[in-house]
N, C-alpha and C. Protein backbone atom coordinates (compact mmCIF):
# COMPACT_ATOMS: atom_id res chain seq x y z
N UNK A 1 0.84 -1.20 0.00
CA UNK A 1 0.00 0.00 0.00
C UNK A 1 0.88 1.25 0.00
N UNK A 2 0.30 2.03 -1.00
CA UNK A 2 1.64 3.50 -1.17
C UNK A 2 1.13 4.14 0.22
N UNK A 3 1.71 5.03 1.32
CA UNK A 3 1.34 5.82 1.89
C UNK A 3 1.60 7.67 2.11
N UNK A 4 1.98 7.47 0.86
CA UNK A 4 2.05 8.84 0.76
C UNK A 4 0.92 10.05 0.89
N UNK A 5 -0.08 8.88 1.09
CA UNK A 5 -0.89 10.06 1.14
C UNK A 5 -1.61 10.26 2.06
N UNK A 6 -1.39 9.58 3.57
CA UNK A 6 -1.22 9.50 4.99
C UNK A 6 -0.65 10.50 5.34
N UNK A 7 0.82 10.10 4.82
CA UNK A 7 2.03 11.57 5.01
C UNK A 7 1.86 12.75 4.53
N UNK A 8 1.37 12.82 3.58
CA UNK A 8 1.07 13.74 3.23
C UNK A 8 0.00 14.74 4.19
N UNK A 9 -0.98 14.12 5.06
CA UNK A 9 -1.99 14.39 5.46
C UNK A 9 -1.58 14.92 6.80
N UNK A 10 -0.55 13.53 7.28
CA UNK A 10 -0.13 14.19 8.62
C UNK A 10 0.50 15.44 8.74
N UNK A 11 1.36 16.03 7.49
CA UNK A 11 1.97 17.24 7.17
C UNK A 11 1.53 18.25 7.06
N UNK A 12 -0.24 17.91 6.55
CA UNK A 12 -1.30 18.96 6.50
C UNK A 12 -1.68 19.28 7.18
N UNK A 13 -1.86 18.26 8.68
CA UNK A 13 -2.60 18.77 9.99
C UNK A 13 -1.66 19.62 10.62
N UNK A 14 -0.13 19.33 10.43
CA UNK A 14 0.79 20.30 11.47
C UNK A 14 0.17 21.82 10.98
N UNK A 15 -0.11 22.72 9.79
CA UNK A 15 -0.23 23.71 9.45
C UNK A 15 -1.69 24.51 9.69
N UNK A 16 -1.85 25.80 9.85
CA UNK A 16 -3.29 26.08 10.77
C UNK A 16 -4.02 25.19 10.39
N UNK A 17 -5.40 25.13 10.81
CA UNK A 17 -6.47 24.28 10.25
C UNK A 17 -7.39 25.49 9.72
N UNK A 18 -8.13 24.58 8.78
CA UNK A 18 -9.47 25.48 8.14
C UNK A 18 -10.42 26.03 9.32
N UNK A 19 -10.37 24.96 10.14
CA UNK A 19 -11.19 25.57 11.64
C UNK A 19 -12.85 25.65 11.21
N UNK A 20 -13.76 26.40 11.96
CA UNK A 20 -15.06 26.67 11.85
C UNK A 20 -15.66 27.05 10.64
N UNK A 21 -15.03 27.68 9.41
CA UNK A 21 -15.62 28.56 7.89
C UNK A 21 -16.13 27.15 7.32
N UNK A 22 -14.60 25.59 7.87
CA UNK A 22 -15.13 24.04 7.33
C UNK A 22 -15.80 23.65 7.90
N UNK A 23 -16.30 23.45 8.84
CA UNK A 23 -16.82 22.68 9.64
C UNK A 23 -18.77 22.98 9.45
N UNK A 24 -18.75 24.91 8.92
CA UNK A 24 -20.15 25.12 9.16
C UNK A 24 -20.44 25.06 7.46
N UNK A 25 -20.02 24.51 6.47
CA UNK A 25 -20.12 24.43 5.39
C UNK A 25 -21.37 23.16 5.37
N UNK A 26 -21.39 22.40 6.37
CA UNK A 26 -22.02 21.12 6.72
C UNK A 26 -22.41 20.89 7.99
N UNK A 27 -23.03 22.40 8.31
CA UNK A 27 -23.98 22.77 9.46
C UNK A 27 -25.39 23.14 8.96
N UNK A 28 -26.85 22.59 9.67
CA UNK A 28 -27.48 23.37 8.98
C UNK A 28 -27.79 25.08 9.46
N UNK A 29 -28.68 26.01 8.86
CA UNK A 29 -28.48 27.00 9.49
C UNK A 29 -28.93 27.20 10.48
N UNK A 30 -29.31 26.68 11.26
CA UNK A 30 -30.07 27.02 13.04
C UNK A 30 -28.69 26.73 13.55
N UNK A 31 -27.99 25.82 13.42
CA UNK A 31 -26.51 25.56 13.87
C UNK A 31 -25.20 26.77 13.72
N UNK A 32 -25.53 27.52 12.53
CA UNK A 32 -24.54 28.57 12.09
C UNK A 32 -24.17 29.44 13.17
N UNK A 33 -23.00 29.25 13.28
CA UNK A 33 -22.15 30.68 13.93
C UNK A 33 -21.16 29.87 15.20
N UNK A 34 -20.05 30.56 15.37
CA UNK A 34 -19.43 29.54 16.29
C UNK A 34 -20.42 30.05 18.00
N UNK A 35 -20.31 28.69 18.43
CA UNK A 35 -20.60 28.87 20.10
C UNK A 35 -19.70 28.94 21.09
N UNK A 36 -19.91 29.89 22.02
CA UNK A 36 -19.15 29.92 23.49
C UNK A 36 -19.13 28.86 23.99
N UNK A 37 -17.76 28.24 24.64
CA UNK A 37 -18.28 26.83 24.70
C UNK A 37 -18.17 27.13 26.80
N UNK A 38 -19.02 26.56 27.32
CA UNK A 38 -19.44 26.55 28.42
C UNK A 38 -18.34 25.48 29.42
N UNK A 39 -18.26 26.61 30.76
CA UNK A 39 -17.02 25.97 31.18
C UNK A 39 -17.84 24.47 32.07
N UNK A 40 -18.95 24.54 31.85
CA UNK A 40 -19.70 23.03 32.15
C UNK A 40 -19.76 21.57 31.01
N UNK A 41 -18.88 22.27 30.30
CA UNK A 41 -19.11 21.38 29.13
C UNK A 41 -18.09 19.83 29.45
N UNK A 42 -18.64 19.23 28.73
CA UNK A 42 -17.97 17.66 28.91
C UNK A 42 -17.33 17.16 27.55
N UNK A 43 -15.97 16.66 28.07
CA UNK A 43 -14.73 16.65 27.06
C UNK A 43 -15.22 15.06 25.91
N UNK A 44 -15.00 15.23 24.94
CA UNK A 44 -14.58 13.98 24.50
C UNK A 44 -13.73 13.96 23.63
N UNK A 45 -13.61 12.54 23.07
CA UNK A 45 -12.35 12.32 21.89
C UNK A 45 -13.20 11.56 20.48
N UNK A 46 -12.78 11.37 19.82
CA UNK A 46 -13.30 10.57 18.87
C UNK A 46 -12.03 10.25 17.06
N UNK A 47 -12.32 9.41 16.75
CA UNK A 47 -11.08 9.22 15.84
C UNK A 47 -11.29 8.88 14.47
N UNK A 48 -10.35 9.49 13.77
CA UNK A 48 -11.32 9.61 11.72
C UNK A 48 -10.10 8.42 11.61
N UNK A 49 -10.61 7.37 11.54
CA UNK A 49 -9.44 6.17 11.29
C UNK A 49 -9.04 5.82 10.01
N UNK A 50 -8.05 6.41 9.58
CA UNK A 50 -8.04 5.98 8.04
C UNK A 50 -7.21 3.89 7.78
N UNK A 51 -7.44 3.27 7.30
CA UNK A 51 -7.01 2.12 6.86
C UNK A 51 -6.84 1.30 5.09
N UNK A 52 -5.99 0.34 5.30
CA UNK A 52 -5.79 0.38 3.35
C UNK A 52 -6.83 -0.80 3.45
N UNK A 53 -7.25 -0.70 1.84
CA UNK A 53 -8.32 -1.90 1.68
C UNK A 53 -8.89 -1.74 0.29
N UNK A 54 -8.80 -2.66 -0.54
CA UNK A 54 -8.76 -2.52 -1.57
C UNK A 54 -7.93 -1.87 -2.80
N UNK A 55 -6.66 -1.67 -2.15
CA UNK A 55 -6.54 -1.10 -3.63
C UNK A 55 -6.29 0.67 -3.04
N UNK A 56 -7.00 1.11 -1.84
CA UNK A 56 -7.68 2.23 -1.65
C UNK A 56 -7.61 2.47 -0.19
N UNK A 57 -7.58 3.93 0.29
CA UNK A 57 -8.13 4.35 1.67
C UNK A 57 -9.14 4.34 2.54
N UNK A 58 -9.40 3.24 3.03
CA UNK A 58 -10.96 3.71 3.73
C UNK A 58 -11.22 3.98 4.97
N UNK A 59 -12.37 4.73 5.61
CA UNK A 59 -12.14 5.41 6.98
C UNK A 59 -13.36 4.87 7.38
N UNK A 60 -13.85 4.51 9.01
CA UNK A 60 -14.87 3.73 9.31
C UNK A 60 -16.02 4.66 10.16
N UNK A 61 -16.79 4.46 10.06
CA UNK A 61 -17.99 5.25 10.90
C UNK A 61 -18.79 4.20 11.69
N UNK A 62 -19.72 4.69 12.90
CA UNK A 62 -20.05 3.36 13.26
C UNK A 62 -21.91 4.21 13.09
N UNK A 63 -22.58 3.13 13.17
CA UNK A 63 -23.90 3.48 13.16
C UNK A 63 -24.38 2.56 14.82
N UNK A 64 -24.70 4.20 15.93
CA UNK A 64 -25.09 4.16 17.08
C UNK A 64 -26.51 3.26 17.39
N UNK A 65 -26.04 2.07 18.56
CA UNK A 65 -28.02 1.87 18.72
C UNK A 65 -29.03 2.79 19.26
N UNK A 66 -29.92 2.43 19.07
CA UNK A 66 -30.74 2.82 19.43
C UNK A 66 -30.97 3.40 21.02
N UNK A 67 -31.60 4.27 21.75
CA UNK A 67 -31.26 4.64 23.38
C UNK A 67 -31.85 5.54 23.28
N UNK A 68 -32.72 5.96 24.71
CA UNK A 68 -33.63 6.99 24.25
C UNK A 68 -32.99 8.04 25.41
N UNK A 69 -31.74 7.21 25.59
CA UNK A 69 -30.83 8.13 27.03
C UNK A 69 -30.06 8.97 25.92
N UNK A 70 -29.67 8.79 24.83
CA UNK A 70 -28.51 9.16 23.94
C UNK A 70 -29.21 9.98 22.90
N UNK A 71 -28.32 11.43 23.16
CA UNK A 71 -29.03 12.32 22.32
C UNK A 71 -28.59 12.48 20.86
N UNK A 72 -27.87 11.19 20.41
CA UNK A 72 -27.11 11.41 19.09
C UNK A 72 -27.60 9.68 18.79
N UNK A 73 -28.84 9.49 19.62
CA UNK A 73 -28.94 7.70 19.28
C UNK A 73 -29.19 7.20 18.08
N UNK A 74 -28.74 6.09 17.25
CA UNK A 74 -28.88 6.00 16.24
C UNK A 74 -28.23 6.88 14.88
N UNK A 75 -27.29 7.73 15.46
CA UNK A 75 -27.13 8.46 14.27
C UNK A 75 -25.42 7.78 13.98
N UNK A 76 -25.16 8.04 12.43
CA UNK A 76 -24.21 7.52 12.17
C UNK A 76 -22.42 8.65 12.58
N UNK A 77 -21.41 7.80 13.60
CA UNK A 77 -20.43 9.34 13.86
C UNK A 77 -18.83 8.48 13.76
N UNK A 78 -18.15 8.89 14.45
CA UNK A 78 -16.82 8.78 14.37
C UNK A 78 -16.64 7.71 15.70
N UNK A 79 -15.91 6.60 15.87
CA UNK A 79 -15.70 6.17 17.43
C UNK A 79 -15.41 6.98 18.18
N UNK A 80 -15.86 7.20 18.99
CA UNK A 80 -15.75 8.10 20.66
C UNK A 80 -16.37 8.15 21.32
N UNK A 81 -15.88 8.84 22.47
CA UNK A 81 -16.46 9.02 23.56
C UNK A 81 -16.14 10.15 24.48
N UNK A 82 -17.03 10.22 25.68
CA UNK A 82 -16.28 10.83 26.79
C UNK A 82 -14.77 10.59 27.67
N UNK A 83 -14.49 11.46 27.79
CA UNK A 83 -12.98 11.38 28.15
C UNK A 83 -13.34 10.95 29.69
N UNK A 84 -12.47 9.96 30.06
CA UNK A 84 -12.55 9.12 31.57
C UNK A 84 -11.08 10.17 32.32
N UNK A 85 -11.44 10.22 33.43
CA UNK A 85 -10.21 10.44 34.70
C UNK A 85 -9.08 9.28 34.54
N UNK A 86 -9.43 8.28 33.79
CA UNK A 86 -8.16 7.43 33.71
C UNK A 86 -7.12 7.53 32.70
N UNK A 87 -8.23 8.35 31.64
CA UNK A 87 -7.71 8.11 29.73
C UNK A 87 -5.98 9.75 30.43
N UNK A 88 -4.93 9.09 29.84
CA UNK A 88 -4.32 10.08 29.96
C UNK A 88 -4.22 11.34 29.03
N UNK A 89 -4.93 11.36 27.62
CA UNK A 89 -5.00 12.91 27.51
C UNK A 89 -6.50 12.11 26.51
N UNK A 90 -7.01 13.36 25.72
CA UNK A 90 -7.80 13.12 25.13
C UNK A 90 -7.79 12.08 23.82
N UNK A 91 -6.41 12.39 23.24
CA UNK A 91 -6.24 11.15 21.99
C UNK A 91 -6.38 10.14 22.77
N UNK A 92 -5.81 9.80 24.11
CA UNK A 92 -5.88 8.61 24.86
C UNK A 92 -7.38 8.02 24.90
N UNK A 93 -7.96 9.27 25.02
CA UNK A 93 -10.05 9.00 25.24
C UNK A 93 -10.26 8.35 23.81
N UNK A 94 -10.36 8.84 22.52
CA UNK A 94 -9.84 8.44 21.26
C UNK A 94 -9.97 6.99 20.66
N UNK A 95 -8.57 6.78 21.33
CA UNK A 95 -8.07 5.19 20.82
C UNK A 95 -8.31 4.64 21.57
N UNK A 96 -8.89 4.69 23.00
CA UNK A 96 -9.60 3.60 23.68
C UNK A 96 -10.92 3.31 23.22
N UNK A 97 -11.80 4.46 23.04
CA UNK A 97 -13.04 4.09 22.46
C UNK A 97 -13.25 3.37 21.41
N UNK A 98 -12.57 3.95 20.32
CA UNK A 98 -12.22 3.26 19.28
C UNK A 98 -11.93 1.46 19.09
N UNK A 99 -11.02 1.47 20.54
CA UNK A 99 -10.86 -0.26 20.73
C UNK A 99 -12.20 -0.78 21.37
N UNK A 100 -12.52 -0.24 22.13
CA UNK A 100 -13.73 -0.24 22.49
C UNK A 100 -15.18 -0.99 21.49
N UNK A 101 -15.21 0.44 20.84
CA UNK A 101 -16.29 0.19 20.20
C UNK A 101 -16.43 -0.66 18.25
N UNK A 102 -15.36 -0.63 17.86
CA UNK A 102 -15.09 -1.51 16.62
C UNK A 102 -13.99 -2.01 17.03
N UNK A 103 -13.05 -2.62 17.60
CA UNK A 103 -12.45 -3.70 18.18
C UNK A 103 -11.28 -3.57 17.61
N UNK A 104 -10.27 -2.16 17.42
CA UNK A 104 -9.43 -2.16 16.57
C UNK A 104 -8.44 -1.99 17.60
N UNK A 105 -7.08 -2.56 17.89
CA UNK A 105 -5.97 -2.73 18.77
C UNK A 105 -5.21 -1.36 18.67
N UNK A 106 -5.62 -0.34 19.79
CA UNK A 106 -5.07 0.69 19.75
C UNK A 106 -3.41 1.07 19.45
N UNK A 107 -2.84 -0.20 19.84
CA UNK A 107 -1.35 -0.34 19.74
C UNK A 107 -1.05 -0.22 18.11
N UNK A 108 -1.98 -0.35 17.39
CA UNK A 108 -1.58 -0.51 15.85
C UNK A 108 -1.98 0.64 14.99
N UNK A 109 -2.52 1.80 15.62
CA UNK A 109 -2.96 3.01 15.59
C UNK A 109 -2.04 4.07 15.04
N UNK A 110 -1.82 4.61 14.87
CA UNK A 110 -0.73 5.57 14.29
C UNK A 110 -1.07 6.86 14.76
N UNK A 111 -1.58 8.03 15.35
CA UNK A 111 -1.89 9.31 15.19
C UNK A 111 -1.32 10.16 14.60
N UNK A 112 -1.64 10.88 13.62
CA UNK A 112 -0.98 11.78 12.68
C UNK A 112 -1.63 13.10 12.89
N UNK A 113 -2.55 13.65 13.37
CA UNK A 113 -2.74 14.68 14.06
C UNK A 113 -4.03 14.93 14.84
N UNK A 114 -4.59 16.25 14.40
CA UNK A 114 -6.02 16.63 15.34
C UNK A 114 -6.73 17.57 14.66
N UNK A 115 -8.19 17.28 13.97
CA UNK A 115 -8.50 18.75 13.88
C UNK A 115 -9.46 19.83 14.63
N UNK A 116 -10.26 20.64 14.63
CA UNK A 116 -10.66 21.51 15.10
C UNK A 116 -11.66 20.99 16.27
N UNK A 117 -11.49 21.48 17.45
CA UNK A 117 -12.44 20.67 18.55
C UNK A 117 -13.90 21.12 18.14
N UNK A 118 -14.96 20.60 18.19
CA UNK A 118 -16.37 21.31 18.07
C UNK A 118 -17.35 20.52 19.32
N UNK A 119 -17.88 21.85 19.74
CA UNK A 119 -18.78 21.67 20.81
C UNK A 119 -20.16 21.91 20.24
N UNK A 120 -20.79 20.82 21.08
CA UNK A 120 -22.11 20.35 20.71
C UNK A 120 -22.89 20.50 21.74
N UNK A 121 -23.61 21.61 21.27
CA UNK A 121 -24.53 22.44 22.34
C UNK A 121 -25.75 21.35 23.41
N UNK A 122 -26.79 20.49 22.18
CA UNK A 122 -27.35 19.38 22.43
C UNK A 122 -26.78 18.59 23.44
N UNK A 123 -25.97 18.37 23.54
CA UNK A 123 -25.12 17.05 24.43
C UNK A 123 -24.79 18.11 25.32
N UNK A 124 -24.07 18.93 25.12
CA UNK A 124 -22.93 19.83 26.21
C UNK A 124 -21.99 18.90 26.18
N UNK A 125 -21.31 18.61 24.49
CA UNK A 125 -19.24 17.59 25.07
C UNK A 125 -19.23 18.84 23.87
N UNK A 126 -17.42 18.87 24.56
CA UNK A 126 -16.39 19.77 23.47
C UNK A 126 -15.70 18.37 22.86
N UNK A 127 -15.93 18.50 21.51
CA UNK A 127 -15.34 17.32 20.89
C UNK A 127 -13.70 17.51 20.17
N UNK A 128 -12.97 16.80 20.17
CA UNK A 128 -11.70 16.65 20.04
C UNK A 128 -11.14 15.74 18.80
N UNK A 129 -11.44 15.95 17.71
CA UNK A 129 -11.40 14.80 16.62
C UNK A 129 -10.21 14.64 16.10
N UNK A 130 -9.25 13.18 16.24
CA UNK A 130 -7.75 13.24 15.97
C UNK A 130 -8.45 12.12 14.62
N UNK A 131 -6.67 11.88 14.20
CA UNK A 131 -6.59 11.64 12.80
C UNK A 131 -5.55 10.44 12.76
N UNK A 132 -5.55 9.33 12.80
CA UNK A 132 -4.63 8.13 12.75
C UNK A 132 -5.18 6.72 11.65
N UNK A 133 -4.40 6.41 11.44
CA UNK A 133 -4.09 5.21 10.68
C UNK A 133 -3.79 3.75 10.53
N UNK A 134 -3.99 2.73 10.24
CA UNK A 134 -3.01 1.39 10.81
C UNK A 134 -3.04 1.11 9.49
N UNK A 135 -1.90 0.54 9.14
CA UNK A 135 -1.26 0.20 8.07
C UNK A 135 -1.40 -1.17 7.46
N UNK A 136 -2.49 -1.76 8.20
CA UNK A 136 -3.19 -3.00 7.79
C UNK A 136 -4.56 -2.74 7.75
N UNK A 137 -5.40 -3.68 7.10
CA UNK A 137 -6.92 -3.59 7.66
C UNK A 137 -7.60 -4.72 8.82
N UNK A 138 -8.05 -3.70 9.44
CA UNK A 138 -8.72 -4.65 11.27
C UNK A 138 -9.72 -5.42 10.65
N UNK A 139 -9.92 -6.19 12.03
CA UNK A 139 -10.75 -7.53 11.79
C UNK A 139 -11.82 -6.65 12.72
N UNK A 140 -12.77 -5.67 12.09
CA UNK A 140 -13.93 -5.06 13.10
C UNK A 140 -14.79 -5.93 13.35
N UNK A 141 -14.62 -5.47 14.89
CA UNK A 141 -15.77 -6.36 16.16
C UNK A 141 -16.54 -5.12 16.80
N UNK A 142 -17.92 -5.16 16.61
CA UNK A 142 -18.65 -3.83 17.30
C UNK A 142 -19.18 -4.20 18.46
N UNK A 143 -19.33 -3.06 19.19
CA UNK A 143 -19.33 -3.42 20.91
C UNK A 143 -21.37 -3.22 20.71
N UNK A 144 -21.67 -4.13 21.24
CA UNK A 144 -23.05 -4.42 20.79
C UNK A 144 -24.12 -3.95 21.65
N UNK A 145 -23.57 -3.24 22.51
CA UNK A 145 -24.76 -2.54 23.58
C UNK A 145 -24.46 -0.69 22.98
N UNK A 146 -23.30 -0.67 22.52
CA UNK A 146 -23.50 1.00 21.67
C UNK A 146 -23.46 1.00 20.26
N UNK A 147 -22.97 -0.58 19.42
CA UNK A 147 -22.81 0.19 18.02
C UNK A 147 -23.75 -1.02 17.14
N UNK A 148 -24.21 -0.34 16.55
CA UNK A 148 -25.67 -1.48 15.70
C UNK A 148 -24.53 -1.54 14.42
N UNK A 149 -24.04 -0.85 13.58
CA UNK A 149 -23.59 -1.33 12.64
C UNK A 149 -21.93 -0.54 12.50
N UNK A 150 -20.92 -1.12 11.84
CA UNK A 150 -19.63 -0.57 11.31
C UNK A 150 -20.03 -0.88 9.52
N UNK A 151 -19.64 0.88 9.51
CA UNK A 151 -19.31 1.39 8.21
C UNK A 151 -18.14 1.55 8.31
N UNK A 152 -17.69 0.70 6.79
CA UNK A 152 -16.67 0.73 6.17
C UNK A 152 -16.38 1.35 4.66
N UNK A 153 -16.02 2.41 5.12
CA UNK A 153 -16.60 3.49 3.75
C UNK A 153 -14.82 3.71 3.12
N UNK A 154 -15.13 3.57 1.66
CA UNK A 154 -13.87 4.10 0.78
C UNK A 154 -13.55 5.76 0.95
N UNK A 155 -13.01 6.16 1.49
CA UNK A 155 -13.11 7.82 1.24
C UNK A 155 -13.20 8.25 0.05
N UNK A 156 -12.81 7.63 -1.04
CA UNK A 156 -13.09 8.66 -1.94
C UNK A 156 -14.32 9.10 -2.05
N UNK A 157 -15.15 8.45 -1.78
CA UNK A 157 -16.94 8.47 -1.89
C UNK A 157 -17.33 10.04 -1.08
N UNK A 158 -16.40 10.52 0.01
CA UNK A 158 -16.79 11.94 0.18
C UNK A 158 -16.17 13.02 -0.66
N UNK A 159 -15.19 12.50 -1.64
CA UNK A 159 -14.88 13.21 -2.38
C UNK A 159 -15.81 13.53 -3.60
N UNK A 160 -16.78 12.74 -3.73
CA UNK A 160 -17.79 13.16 -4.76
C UNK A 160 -19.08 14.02 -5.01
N UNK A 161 -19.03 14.64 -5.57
CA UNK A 161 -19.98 15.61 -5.26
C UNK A 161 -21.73 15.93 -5.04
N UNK A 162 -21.60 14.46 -5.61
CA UNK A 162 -23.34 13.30 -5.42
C UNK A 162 -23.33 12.99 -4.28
N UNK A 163 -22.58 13.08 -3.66
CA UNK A 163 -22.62 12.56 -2.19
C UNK A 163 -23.00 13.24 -0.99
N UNK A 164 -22.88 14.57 -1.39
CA UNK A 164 -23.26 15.92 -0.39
C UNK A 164 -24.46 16.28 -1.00
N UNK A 165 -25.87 16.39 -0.39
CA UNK A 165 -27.08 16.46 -0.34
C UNK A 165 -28.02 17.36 0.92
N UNK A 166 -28.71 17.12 0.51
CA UNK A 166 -29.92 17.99 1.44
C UNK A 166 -30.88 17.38 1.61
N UNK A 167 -32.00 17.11 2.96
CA UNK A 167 -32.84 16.84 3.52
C UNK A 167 -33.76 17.13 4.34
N UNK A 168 -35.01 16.89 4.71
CA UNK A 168 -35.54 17.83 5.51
C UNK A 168 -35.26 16.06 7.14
N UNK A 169 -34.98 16.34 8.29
CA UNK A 169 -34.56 15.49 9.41
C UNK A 169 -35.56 15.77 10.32
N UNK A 170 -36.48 14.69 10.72
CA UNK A 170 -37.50 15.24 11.92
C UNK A 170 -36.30 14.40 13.30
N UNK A 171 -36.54 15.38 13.98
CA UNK A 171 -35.81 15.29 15.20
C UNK A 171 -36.18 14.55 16.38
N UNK A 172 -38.00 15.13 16.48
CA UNK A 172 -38.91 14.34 17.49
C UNK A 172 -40.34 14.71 16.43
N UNK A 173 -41.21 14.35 17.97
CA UNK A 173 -42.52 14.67 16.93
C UNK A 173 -42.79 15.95 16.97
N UNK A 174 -42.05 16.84 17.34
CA UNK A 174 -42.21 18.53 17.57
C UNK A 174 -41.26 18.96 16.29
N UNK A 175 -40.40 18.69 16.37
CA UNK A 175 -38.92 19.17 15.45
C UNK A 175 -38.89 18.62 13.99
N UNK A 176 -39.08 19.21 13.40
CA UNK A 176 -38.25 18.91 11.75
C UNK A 176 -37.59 19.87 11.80
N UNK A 177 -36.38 19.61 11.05
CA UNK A 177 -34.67 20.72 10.67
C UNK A 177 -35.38 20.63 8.75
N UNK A 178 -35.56 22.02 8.39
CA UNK A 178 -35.43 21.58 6.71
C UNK A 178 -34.49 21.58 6.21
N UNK A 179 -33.82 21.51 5.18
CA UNK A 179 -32.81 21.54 3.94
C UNK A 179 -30.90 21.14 5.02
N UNK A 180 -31.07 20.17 5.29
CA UNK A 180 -29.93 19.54 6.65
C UNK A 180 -29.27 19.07 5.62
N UNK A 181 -27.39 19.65 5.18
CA UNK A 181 -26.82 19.44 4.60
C UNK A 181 -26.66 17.89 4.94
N UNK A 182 -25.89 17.03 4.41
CA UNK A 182 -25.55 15.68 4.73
C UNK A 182 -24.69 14.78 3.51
N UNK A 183 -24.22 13.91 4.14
CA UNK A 183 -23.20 13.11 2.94
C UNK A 183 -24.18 11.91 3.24
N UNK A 184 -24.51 11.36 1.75
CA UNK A 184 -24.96 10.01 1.84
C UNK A 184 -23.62 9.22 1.32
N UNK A 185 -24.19 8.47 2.32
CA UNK A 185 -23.25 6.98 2.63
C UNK A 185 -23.80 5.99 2.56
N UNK A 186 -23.51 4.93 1.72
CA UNK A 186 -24.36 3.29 1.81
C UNK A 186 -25.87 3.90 2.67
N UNK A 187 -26.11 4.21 1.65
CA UNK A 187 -28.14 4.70 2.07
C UNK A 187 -27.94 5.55 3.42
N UNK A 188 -26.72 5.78 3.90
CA UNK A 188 -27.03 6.16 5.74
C UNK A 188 -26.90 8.19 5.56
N UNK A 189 -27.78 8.45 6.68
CA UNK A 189 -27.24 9.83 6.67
C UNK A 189 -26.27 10.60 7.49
N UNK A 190 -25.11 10.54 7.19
CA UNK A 190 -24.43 11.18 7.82
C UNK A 190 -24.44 12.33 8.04
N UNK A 191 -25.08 13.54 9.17
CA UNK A 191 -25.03 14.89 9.08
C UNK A 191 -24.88 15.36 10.48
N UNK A 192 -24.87 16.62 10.67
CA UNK A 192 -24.85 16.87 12.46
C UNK A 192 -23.13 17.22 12.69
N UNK A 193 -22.95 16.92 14.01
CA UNK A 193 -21.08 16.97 14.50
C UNK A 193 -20.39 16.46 13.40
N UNK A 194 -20.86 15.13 13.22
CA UNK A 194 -19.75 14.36 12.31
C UNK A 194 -19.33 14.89 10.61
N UNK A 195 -20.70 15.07 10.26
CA UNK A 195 -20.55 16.25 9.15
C UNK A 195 -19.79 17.36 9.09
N UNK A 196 -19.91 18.24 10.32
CA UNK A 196 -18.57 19.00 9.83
C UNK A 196 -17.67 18.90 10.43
N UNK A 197 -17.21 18.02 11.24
CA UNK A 197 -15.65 17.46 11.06
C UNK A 197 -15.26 16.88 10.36
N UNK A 198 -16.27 15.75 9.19
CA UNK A 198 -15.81 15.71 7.96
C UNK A 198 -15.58 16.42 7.19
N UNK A 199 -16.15 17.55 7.21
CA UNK A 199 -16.09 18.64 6.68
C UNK A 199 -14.59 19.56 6.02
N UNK A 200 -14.66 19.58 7.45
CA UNK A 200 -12.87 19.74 7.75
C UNK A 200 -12.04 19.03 7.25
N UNK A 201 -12.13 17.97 7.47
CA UNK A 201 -11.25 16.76 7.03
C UNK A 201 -11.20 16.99 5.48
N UNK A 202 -12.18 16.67 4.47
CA UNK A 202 -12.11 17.15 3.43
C UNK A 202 -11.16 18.08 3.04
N UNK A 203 -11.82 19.26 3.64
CA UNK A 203 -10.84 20.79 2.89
C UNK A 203 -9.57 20.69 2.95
N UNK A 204 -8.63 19.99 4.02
CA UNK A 204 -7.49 19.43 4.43
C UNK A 204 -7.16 18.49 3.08
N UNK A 205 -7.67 17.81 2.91
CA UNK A 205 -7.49 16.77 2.29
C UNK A 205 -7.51 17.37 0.63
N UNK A 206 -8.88 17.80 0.07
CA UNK A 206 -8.82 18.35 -1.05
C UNK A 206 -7.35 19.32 -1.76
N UNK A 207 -6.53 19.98 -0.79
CA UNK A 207 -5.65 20.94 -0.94
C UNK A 207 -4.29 19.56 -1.08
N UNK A 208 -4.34 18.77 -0.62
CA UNK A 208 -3.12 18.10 -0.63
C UNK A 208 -3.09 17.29 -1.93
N UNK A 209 -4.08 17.17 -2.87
CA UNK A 209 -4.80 15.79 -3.57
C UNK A 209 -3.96 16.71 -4.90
């Protein structure tokens, strides 16, 4: 597998980031504008795992169960979680979840950087999204009381421009969001936090390509 274009990536994260202009490109507008983030807020980590497979790069998403405790239940995001008093920094929160929740051996992990933290008003966590690799492809095992399904998505597929769409999202039976930017993925909708930290990820990515 060539990896130049890992390296390449990790080289991209050392330099500013696109920050919030990416991230709200794939916000809808009730979401627009950056937020104060509240010194009550609760930390997490979460990790854009890139791996070779096929021929190709692919990065995994997990699709959340169902929980009527979980205010992101069911929606499709990045492995993570809340950061524990044990995890020693936040990438640490990260790659444990990650082993955690698709069964990938943190030891084989690579981190190549971090991009822009985004806080999520809904929940109250400041999110922390790093960027690592393993240089093989894992044997995914999903942790079955939080993750109903692992997506195993080719990245190029967010590179296409059929892929970024619009929807109207009912929230509850009070709430519909109209015109909710989103990337379709294998029928799933990816939109919300994870959207624009993909977001980000993209613009990063597009400039190096």
């Amino acid at each position: 597998m060539d990896f130049t274009f890992v390296h390449a990536l990790e080289k991209a994260l050392t330099q500013p980031l696109p920050g919030p202009e990416a991230q709200y490109r794939m916000a809808h507008v009730a979401r627009q504008g950056v937020v104060d983030i509240p010194e009550s807020s609760r930390q997490a980590g979460v990790l854009a795992l890139f791996y070779p497979h096929q021929d190709g790069w692919h990065i995994v998403l997990i699709e959340r169960v169902t929980n009527a405790n979980d205010r992101h239940s069911g929606q499709i995001s990045f492995p993570g979680g809340r950061h524990d008093t044990t995890d020693a920094s936040l990438s640490a929160t990260a790659l444990r979840e990650a082993e955690e929740e698709v069964g990938v051996d943190a030891n084989r992990i690579k981190l190549i950087g971090e991009l822009t933290n985004l806080y999520i008003p809904v929940s109250n966590y400041n999110v922390h999204p790093f960027v690592g690799f393993t240089e093989h492809t894992p044997s995914f095992r999903p942790e079955e009381k939080e993750v109903n399904a692992i997506l195993e998505v080719p990245f190029d597929l967010f590179l296409q421009k059929e892929t970024i769409r619009t929807r109207h999202l009912s929230i509850n039976e009070q709430i519909t969001l109209r015109d909710v930017p989103y990337y379709h993925i294998k029928d799933k909708t990816v939109w919300g936090a994870t959207a624009m930290m993909l977001s980000e990820l993209l613009d990063i990515v597009e400039k190096i390509r």
